[in-house]
C-alpha atoms as a PDB file:
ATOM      1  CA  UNK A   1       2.646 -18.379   8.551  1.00  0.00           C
ATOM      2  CA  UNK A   2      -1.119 -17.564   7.660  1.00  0.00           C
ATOM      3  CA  UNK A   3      -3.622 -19.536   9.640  1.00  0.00           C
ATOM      4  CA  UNK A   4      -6.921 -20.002   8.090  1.00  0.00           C
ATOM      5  CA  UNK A   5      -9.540 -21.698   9.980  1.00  0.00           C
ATOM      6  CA  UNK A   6     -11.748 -24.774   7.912  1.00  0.00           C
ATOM      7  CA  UNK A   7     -10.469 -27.009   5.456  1.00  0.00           C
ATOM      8  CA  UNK A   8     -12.394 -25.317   2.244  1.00  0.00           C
ATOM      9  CA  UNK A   9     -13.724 -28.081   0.850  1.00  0.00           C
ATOM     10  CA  UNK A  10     -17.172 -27.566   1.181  1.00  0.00           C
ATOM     11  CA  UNK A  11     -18.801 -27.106  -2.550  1.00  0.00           C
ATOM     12  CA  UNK A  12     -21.473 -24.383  -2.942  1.00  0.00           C
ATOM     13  CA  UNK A  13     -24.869 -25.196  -3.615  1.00  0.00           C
ATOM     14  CA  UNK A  14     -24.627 -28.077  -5.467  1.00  0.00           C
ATOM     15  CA  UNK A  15     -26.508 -28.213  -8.968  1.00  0.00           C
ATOM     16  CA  UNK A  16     -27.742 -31.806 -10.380  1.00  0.00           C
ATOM     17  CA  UNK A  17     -29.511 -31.188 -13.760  1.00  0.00           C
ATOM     18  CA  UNK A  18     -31.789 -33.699 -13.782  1.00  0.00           C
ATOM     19  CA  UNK A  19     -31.904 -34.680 -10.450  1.00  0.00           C
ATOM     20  CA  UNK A  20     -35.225 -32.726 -10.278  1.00  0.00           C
ATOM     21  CA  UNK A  21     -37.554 -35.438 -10.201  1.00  0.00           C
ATOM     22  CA  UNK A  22     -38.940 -36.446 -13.427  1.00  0.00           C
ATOM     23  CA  UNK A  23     -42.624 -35.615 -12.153  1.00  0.00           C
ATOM     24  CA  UNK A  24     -41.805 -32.058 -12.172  1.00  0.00           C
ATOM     25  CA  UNK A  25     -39.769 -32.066 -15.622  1.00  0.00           C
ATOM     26  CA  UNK A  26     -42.310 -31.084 -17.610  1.00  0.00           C
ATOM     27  CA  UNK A  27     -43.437 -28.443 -15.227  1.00  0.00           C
ATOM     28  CA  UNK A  28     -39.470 -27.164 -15.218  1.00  0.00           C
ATOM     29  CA  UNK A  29     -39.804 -27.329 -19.143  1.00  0.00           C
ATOM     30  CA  UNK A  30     -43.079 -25.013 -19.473  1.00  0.00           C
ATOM     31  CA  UNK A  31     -41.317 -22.313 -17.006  1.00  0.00           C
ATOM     32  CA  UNK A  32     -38.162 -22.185 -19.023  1.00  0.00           C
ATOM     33  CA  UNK A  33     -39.958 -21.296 -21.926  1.00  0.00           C
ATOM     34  CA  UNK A  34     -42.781 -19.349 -21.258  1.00  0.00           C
ATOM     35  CA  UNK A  35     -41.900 -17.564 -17.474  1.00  0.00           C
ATOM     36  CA  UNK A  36     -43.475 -17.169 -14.570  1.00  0.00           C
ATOM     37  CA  UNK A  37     -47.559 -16.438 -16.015  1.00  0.00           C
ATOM     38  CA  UNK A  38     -47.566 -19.338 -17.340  1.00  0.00           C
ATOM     39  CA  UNK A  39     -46.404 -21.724 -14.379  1.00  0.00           C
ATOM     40  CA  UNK A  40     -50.764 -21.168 -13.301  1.00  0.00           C
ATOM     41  CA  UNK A  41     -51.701 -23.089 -16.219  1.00  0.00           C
ATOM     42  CA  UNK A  42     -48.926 -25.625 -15.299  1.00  0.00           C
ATOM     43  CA  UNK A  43     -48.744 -26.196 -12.341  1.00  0.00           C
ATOM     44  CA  UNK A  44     -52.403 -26.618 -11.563  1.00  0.00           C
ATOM     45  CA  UNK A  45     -54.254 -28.030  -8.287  1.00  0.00           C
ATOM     46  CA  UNK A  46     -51.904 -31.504  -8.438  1.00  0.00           C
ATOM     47  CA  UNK A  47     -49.067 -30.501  -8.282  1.00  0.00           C
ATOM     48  CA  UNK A  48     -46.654 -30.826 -10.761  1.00  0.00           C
ATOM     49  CA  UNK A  49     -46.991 -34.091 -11.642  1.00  0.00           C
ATOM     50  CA  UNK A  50     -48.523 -33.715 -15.739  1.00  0.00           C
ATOM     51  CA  UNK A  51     -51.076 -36.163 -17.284  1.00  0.00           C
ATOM     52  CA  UNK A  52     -48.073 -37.543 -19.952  1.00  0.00           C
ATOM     53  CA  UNK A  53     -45.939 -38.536 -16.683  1.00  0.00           C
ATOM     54  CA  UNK A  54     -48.506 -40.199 -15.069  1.00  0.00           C
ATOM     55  CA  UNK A  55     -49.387 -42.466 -18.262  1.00  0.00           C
ATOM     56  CA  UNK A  56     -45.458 -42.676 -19.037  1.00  0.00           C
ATOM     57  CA  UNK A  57     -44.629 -44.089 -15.597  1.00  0.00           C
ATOM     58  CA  UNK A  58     -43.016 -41.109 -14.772  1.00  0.00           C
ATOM     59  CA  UNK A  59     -43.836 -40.911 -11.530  1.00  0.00           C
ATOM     60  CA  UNK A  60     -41.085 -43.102 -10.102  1.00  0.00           C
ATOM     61  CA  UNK A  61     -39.419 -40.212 -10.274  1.00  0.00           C
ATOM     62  CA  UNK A  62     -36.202 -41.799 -11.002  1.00  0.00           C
ATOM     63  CA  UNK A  63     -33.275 -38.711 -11.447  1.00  0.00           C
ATOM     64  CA  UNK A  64     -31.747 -38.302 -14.595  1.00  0.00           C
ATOM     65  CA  UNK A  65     -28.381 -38.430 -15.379  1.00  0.00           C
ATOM     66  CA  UNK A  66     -26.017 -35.829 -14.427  1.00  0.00           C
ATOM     67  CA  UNK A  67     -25.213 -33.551 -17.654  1.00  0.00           C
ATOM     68  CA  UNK A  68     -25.067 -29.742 -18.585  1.00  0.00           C
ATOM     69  CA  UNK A  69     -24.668 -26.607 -15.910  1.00  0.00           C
ATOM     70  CA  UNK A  70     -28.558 -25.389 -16.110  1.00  0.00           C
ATOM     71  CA  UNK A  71     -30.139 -25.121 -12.565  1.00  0.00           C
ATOM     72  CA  UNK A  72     -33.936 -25.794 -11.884  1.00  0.00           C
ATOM     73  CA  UNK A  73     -36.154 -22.651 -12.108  1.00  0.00           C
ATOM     74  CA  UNK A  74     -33.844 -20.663 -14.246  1.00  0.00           C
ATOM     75  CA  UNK A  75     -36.700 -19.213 -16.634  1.00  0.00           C
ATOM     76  CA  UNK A  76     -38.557 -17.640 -13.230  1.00  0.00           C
ATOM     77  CA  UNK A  77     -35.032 -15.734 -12.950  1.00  0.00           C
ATOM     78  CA  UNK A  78     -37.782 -13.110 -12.313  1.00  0.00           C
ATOM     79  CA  UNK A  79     -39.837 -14.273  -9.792  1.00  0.00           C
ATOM     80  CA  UNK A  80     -39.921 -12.337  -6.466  1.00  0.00           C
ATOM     81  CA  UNK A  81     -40.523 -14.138  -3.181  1.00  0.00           C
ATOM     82  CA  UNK A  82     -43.434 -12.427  -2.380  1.00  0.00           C
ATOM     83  CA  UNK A  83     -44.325 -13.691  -5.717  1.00  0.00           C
ATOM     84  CA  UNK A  84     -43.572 -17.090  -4.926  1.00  0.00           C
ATOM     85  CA  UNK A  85     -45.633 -17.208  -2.004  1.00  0.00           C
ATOM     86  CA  UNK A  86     -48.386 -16.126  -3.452  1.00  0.00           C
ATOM     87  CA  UNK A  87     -48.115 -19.275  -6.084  1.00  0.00           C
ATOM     88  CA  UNK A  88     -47.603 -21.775  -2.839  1.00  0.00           C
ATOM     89  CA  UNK A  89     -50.517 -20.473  -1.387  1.00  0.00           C
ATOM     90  CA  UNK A  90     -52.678 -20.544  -4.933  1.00  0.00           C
ATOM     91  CA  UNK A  91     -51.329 -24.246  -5.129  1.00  0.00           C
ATOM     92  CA  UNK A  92     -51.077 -25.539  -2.018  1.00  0.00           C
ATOM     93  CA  UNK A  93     -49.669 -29.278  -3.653  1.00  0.00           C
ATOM     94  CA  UNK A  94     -47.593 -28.270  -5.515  1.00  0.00           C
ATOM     95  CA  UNK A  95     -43.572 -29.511  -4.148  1.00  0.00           C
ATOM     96  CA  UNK A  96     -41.455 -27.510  -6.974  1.00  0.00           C
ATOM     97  CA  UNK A  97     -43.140 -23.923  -6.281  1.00  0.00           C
ATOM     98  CA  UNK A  98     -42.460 -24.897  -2.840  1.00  0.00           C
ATOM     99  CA  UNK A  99     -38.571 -25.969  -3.720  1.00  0.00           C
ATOM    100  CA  UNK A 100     -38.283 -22.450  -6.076  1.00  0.00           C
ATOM    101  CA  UNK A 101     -39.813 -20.386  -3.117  1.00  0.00           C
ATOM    102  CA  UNK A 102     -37.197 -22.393  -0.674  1.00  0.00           C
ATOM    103  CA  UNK A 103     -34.919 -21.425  -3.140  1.00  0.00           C
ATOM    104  CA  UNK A 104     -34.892 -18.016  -3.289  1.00  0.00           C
ATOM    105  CA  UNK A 105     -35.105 -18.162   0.740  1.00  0.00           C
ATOM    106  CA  UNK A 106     -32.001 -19.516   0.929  1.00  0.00           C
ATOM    107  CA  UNK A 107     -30.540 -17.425  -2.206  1.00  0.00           C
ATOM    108  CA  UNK A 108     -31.863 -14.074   0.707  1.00  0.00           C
ATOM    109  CA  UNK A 109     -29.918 -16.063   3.415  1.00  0.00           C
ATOM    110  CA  UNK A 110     -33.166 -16.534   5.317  1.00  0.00           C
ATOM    111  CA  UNK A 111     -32.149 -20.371   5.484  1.00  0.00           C
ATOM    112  CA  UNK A 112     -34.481 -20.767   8.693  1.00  0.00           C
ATOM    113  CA  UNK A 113     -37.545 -19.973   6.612  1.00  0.00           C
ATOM    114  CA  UNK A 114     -35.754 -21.643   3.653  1.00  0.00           C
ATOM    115  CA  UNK A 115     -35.612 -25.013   5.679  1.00  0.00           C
ATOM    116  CA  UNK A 116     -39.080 -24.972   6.784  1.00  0.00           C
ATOM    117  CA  UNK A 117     -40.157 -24.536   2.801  1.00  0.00           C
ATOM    118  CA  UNK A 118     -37.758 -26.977   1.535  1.00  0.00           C
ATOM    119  CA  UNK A 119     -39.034 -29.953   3.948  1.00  0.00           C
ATOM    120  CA  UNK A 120     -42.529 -28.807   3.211  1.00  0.00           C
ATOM    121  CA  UNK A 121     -41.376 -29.468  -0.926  1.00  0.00           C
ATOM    122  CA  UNK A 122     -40.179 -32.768   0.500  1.00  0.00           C
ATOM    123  CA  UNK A 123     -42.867 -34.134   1.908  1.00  0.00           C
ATOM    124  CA  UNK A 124     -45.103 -33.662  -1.427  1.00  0.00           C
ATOM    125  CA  UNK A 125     -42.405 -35.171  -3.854  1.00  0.00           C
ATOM    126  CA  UNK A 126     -40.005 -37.139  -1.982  1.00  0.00           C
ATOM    127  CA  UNK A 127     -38.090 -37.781  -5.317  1.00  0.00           C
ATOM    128  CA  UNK A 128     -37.386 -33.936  -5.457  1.00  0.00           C
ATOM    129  CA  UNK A 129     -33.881 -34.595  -5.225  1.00  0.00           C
ATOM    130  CA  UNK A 130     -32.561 -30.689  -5.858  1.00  0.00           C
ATOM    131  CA  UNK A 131     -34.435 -30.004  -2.808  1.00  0.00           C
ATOM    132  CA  UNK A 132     -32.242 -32.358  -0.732  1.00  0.00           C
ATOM    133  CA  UNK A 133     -28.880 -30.261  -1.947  1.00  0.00           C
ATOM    134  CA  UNK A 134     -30.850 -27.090  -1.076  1.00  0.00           C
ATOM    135  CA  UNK A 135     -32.197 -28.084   2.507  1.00  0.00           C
ATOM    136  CA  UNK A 136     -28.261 -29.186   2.981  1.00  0.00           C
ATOM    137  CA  UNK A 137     -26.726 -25.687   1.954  1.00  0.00           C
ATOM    138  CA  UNK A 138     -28.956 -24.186   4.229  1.00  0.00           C
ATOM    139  CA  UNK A 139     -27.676 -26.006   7.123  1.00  0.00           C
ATOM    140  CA  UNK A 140     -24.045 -25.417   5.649  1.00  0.00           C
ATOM    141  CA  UNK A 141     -24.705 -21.789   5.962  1.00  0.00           C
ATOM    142  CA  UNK A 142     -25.900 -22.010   9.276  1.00  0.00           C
ATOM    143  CA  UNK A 143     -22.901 -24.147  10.274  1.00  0.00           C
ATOM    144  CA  UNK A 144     -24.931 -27.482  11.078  1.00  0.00           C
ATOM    145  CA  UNK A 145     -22.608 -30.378   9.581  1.00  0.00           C
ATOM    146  CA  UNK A 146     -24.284 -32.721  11.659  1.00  0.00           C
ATOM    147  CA  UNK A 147     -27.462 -31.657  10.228  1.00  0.00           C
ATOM    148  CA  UNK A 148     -25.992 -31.470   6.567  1.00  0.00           C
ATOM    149  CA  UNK A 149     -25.066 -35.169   6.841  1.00  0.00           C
ATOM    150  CA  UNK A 150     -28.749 -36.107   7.996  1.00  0.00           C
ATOM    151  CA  UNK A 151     -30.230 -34.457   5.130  1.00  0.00           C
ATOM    152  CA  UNK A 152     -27.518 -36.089   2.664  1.00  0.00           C
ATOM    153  CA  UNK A 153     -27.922 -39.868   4.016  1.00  0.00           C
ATOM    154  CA  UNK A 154     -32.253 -39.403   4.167  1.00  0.00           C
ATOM    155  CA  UNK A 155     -31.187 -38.942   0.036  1.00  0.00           C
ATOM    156  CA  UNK A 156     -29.174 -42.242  -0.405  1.00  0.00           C
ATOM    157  CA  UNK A 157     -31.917 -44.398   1.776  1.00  0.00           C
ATOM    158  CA  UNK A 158     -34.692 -43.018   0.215  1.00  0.00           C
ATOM    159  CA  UNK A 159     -33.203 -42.934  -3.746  1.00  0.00           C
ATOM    160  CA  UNK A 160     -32.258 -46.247  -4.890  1.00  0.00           C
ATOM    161  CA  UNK A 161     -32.000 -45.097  -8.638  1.00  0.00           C
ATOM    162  CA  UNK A 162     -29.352 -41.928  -7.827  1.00  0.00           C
ATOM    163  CA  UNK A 163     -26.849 -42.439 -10.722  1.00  0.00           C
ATOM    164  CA  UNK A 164     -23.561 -43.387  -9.590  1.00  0.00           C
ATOM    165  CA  UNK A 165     -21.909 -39.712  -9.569  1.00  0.00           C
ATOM    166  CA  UNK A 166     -24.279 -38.233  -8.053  1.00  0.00           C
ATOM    167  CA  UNK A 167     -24.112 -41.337  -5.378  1.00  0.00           C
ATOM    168  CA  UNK A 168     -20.665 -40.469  -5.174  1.00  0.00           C
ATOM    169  CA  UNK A 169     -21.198 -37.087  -4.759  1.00  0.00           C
ATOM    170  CA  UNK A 170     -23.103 -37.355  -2.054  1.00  0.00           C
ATOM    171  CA  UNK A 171     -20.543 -39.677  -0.190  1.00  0.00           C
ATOM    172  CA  UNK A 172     -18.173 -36.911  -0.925  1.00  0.00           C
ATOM    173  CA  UNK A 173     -20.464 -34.579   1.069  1.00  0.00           C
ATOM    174  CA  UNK A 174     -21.512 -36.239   3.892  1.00  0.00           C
ATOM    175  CA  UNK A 175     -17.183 -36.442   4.241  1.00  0.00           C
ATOM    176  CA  UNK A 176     -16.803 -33.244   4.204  1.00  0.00           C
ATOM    177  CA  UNK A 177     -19.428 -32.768   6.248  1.00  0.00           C
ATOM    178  CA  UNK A 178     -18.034 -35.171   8.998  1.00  0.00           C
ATOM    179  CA  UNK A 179     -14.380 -33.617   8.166  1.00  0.00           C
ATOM    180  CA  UNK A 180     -15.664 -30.151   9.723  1.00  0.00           C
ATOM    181  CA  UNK A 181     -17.009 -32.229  12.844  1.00  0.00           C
ATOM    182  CA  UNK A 182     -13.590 -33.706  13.013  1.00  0.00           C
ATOM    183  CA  UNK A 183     -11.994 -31.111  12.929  1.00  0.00           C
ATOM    184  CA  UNK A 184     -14.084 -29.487  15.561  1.00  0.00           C
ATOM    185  CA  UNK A 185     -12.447 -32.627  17.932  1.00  0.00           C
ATOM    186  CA  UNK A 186     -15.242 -35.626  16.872  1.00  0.00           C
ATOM    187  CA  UNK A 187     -12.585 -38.159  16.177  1.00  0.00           C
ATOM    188  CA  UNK A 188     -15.144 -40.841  15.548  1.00  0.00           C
ATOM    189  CA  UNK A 189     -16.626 -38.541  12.587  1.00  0.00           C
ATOM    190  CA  UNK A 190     -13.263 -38.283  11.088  1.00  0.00           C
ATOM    191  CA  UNK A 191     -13.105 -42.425  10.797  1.00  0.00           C
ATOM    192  CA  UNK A 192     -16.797 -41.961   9.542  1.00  0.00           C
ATOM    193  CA  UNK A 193     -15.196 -39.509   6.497  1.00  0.00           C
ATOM    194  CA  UNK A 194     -12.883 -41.476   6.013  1.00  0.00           C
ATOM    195  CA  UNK A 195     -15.299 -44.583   5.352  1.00  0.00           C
ATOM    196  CA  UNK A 196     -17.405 -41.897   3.064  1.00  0.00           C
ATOM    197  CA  UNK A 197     -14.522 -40.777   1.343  1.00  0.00           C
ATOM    198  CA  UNK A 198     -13.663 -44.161   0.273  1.00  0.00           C
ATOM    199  CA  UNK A 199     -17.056 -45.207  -1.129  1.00  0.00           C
ATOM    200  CA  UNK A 200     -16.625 -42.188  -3.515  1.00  0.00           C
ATOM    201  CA  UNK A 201     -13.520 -43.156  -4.595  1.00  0.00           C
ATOM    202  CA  UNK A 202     -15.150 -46.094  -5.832  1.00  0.00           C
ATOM    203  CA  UNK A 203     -17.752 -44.918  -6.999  1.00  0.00           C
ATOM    204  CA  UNK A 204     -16.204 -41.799  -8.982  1.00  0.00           C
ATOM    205  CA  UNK A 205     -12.902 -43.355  -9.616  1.00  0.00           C
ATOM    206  CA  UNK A 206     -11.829 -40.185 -11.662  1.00  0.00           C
ATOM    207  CA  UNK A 207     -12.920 -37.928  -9.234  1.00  0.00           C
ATOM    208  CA  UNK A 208      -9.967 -35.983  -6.871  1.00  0.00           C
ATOM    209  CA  UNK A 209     -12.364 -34.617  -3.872  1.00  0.00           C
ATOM    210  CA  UNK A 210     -12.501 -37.278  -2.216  1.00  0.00           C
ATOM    211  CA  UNK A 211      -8.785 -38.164  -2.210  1.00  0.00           C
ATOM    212  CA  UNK A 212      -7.835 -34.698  -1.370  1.00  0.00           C
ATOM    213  CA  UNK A 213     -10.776 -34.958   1.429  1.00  0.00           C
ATOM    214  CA  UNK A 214      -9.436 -38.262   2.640  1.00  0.00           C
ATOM    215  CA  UNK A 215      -6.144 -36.383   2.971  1.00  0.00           C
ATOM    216  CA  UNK A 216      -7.242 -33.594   5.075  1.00  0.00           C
ATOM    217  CA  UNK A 217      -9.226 -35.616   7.320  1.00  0.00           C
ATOM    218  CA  UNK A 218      -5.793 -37.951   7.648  1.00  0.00           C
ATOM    219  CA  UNK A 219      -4.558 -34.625   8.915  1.00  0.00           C
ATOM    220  CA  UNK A 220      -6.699 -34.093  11.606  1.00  0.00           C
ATOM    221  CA  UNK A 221      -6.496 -37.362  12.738  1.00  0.00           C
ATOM    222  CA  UNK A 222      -2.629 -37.110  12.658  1.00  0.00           C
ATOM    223  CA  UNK A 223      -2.102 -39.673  10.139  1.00  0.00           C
ATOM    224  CA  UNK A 224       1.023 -37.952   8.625  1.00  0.00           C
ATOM    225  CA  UNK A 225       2.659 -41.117   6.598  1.00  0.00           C
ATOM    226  CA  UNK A 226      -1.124 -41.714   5.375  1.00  0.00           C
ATOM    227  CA  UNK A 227      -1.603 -38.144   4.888  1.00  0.00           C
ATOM    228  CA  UNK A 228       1.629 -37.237   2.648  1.00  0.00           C
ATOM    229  CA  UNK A 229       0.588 -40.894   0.278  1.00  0.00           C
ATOM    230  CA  UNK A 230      -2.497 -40.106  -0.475  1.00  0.00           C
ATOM    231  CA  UNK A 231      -1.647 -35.994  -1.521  1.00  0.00           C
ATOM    232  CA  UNK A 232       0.850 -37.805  -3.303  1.00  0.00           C
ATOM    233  CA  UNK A 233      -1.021 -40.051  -5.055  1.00  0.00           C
ATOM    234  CA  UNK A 234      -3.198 -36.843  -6.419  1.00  0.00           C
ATOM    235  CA  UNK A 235      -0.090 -35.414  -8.205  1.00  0.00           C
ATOM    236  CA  UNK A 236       0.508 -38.885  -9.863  1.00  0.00           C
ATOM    237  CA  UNK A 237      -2.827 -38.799 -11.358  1.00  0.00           C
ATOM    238  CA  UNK A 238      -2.142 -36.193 -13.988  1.00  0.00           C
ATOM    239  CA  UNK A 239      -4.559 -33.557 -11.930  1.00  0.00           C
ATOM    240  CA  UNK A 240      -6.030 -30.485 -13.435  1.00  0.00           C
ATOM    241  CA  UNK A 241      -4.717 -26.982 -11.950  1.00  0.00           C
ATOM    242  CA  UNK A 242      -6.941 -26.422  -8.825  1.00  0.00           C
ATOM    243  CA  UNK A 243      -6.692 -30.351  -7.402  1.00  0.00           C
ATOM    244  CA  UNK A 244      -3.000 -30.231  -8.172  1.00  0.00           C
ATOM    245  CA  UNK A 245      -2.832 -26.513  -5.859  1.00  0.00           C
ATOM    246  CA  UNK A 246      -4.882 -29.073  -2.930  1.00  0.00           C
ATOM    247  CA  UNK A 247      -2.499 -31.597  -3.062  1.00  0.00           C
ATOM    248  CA  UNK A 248       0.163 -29.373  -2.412  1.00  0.00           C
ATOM    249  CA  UNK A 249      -1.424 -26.961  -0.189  1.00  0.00           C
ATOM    250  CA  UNK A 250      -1.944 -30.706   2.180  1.00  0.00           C
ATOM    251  CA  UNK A 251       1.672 -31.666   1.450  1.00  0.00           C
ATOM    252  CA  UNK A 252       2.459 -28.158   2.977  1.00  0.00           C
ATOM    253  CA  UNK A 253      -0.083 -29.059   6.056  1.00  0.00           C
ATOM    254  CA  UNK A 254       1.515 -32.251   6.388  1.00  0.00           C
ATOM    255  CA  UNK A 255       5.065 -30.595   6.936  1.00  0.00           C
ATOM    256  CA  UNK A 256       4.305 -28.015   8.808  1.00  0.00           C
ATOM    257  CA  UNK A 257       2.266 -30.051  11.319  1.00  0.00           C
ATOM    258  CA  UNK A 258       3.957 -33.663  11.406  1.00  0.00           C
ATOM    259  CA  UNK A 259       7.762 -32.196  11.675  1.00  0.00           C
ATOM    260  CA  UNK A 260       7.580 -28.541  12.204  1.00  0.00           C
ATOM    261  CA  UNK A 261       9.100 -27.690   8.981  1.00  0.00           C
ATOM    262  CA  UNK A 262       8.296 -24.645   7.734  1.00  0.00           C
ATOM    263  CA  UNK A 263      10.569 -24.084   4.501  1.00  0.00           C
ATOM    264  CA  UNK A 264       9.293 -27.403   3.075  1.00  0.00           C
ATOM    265  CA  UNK A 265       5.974 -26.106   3.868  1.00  0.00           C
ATOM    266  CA  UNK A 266       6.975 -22.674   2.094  1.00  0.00           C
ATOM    267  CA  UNK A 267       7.617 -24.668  -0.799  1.00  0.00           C
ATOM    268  CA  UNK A 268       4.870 -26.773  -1.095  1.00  0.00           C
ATOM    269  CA  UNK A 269       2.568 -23.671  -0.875  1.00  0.00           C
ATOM    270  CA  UNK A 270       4.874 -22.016  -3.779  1.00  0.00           C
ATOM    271  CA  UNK A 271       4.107 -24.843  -6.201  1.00  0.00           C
ATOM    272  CA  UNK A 272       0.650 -24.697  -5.186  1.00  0.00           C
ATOM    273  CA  UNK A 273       0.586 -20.288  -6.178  1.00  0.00           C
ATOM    274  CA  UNK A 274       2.048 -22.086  -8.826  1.00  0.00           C
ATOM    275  CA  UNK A 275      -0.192 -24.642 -10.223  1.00  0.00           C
ATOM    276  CA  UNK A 276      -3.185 -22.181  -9.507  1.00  0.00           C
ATOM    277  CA  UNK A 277      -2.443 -18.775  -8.480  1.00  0.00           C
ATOM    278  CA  UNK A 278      -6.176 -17.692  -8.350  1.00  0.00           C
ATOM    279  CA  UNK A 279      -6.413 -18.714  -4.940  1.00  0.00           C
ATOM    280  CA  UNK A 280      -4.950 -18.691  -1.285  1.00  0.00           C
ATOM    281  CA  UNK A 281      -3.141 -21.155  -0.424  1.00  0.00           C
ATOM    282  CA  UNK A 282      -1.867 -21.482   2.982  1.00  0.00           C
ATOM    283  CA  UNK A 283      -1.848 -23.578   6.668  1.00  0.00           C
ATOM    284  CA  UNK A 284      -5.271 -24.766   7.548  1.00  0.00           C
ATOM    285  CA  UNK A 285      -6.756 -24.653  11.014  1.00  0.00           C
ATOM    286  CA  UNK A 286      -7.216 -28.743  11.243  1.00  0.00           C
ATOM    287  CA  UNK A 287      -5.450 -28.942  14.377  1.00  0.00           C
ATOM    288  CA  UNK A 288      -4.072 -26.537  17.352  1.00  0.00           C
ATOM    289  CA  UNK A 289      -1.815 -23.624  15.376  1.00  0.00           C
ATOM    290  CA  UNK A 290       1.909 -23.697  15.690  1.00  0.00           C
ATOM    291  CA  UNK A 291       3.466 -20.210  17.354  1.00  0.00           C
END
């Protein structure tokens, strides 16, 4: 039987539109439709913080809500990172050149560098919330969980206006987060994702992640009654084709590592092919492998 190591559940970079802070909206607004040249003019020596925001209140900075799949920057598409550090260094305050620069740092997989600019775009706007996912990937790539869930809870202490599924969201991460310490032998981080887990549930009652992540990290804490309920409870929730493959693909963990039994796990990792055959779907790595 295939053994894959990880549980898979980490997302990739995540995308809030509207979690940019409002400050820098109009800023995001003038690159989208006029490109990079024009970002100068915008920008400015303050920052990105317009004259309209200021006298609008707009500097709380309070995120938007969660809506359509655009992603911050996407009208500098074009923009180079040599070109990018040329506009930090023109505009020195500015935090979202800094987060596009960090960006594209990360994007190059030079997440070191990438970190550095990110926490730098930070300190000028704490309310750039985009920058928070960002600074988190980059620790995901350089296999930091422990890190990742540092940068995720700074977010919910310092953002008391987060709207609720992107508060859940972020519960979800700092899970999965803790999941991959757990599984590394932290037993006190998988009680921790559990907790997390939970809190999402609640606050994203529709969501499946963070069942299906409350499931795996069941598993690793050898939890197999608990386990097999709550992958259970997935399929009785009417799930669409990739959660339903999860909660099958953990059914098949659950067999295979509480009794042994590897033609039940067979089948539960057929009827995952099944639900959604665009993926693998096989025995995870959350504990020692069976010969």
């Amino acid at each position: 039987m295939t053994q894959m190591l990880g549980c898979g559940c980490q997302p990739r970079p995540p995308k809030y539109p509207g979690t940019i802070s409002m400050a820098c909206r109009s800023t995001n607004q003038v690159i989208t439709s006029l490109g990079l040249a024009t970002v100068l003019l915008a920008v400015g020596s303050g920052g990105c913080t317009s004259k309209d925001d200021e006298r609008s209140g707009d500097r709380n900075r309070a995120p938007e809500q969660v809506a359509a799949d655009s992603s911050a920057g996407s009208g500098m598409a074009g923009a180079s990172i040599n070109e990018l550090r040329r506009m930090s260094q023109a505009h020195p305050n500015s935090a979202y050149v800094r987060y596009l620069l960090g960006v594209r740092l990360r994007e190059g997989e030079q997440c070191e560098e990438a970190i550095q600019v990110l926490e730098e775009a930070i300190a000028l706007d704490e309310a750039l919330v985009d920058a928070y996912f960002e600074l988190a990937w980059c620790y995901h790539s350089l296999r930091k969980p422990l890190d990742q869930v540092r940068v995720y809870e700074r977010l919910l202490g310092k953002e008391e206006n987060l709207p609720t599924e992107v508060r859940g969201s972020l519960h979800t991460y700092i899970g999965n987060s803790r999941l991959q310490l757990a599984i590394r032998g932290d037993e006190a981080s998988g009680t921790r994702a559990l907790e997390h887990y939970r809190t999402a549930q609640l606050l994203t009652p529709d969501a499946h992640g963070p069942i299906l992540g409350e499931g795996r990290t069941l598993i690793v804490l050898q939890r197999w009654k608990e386990a097999e309920a709550t992958f259970r409870r997935v399929l009785q929730s009417t799930p669409g084709p990739r959660s339903e493959a999860l909660a099958y693909e953990g059914l098949a963990n659950v067999a295979w590592y509480a009794r042994a039994d590897r033609k039940a796990a067979e089948q539960f990792l057929a009827k995952a092919r099944q639900a959604d055959p665009t993926a693998e779907w096989a025995i995870r790595e959350f504990l020692a492998p069976r010969k």
